[in-house]
Protein backbone atom coordinates (compact mmCIF):
# COMPACT_ATOMS: atom_id res chain seq x y z
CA UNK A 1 -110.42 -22.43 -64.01
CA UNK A 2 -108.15 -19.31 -64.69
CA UNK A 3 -108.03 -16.51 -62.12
CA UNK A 4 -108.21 -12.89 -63.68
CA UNK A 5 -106.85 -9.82 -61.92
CA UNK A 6 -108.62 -6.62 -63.21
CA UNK A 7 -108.13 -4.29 -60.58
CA UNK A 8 -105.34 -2.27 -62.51
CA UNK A 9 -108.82 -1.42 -64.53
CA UNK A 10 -110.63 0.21 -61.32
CA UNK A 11 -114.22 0.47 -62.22
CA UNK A 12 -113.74 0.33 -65.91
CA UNK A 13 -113.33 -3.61 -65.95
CA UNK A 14 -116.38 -4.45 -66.95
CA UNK A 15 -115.70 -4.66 -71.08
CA UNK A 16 -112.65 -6.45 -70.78
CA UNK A 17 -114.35 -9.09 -68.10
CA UNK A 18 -116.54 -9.55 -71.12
CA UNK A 19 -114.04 -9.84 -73.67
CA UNK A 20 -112.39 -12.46 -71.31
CA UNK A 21 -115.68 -14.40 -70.87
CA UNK A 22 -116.06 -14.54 -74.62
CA UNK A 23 -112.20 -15.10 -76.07
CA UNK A 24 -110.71 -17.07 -73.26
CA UNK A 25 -112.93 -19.03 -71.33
CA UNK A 26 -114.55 -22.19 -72.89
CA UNK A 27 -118.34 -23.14 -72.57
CA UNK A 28 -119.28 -24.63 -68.99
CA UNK A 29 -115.55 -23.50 -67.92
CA UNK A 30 -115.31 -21.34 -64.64
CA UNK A 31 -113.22 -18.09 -64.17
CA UNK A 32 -112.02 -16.49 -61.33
CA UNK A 33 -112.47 -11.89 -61.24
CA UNK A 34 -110.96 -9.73 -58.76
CA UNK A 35 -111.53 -5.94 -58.69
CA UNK A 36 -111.52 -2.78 -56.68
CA UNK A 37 -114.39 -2.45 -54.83
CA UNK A 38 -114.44 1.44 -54.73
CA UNK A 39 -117.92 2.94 -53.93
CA UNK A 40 -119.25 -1.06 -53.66
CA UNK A 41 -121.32 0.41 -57.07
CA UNK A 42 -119.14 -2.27 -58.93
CA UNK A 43 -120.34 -5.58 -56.84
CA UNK A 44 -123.95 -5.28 -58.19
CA UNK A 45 -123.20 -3.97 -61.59
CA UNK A 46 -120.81 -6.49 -62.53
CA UNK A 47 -123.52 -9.04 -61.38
CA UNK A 48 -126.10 -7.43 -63.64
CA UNK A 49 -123.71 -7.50 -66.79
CA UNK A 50 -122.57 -11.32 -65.90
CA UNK A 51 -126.35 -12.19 -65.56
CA UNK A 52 -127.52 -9.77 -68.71
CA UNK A 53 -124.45 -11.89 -70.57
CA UNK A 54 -126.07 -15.41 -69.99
CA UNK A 55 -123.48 -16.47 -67.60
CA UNK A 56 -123.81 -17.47 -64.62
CA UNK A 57 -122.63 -15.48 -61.32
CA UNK A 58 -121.76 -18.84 -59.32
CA UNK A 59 -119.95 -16.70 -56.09
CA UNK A 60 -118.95 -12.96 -54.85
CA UNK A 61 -117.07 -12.26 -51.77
CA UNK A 62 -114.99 -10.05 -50.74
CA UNK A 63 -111.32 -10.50 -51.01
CA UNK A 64 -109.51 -8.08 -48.74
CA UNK A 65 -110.55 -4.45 -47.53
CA UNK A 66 -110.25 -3.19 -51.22
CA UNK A 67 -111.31 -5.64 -53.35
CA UNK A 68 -113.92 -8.23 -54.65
CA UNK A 69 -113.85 -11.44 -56.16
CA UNK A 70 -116.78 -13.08 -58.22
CA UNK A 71 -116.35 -16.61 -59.88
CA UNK A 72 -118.36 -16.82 -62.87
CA UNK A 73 -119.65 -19.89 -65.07
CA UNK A 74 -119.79 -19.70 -68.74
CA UNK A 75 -122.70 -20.34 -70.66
CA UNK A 76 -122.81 -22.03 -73.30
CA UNK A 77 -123.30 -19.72 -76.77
């Protein structure tokens, strides 16, 4: 389990949370994404593109006053 800090990406982190679920993380492995939270538009949509994916969205809480963490499962290809 590998922790990923994409809030430097504001609301633009949802491609390279992809790229990360694809290159990095191994099948059945879990991974750790925090982000700003912003307009709170990004907590659902980041669920919809984990889900539309084939991963699964295992938790989402938030971190602090500005951002979000979700832990995510990865699916196996």
């Amino acid at each position: 389990m590998q922790r990923y800090d994409l809030r430097h990406l504001k609301d633009s982190f949802y491609d390279r949370m992809l790229e990360i679920m694809s290159d990095e993380v191994s099948d059945n492995e879990v991974a750790i994404f925090m982000f700003e939270i912003g307009d709170f538009s990004p907590i659902q949509k980041s669920a919809d593109v984990i889900k539309k994916a084939g991963h699964t969205l295992m938790n989402s809480l938030k971190f602090n006053e500005a951002d979000w963490t979700i832990v995510v499962k990865k699916s196996k290809e």
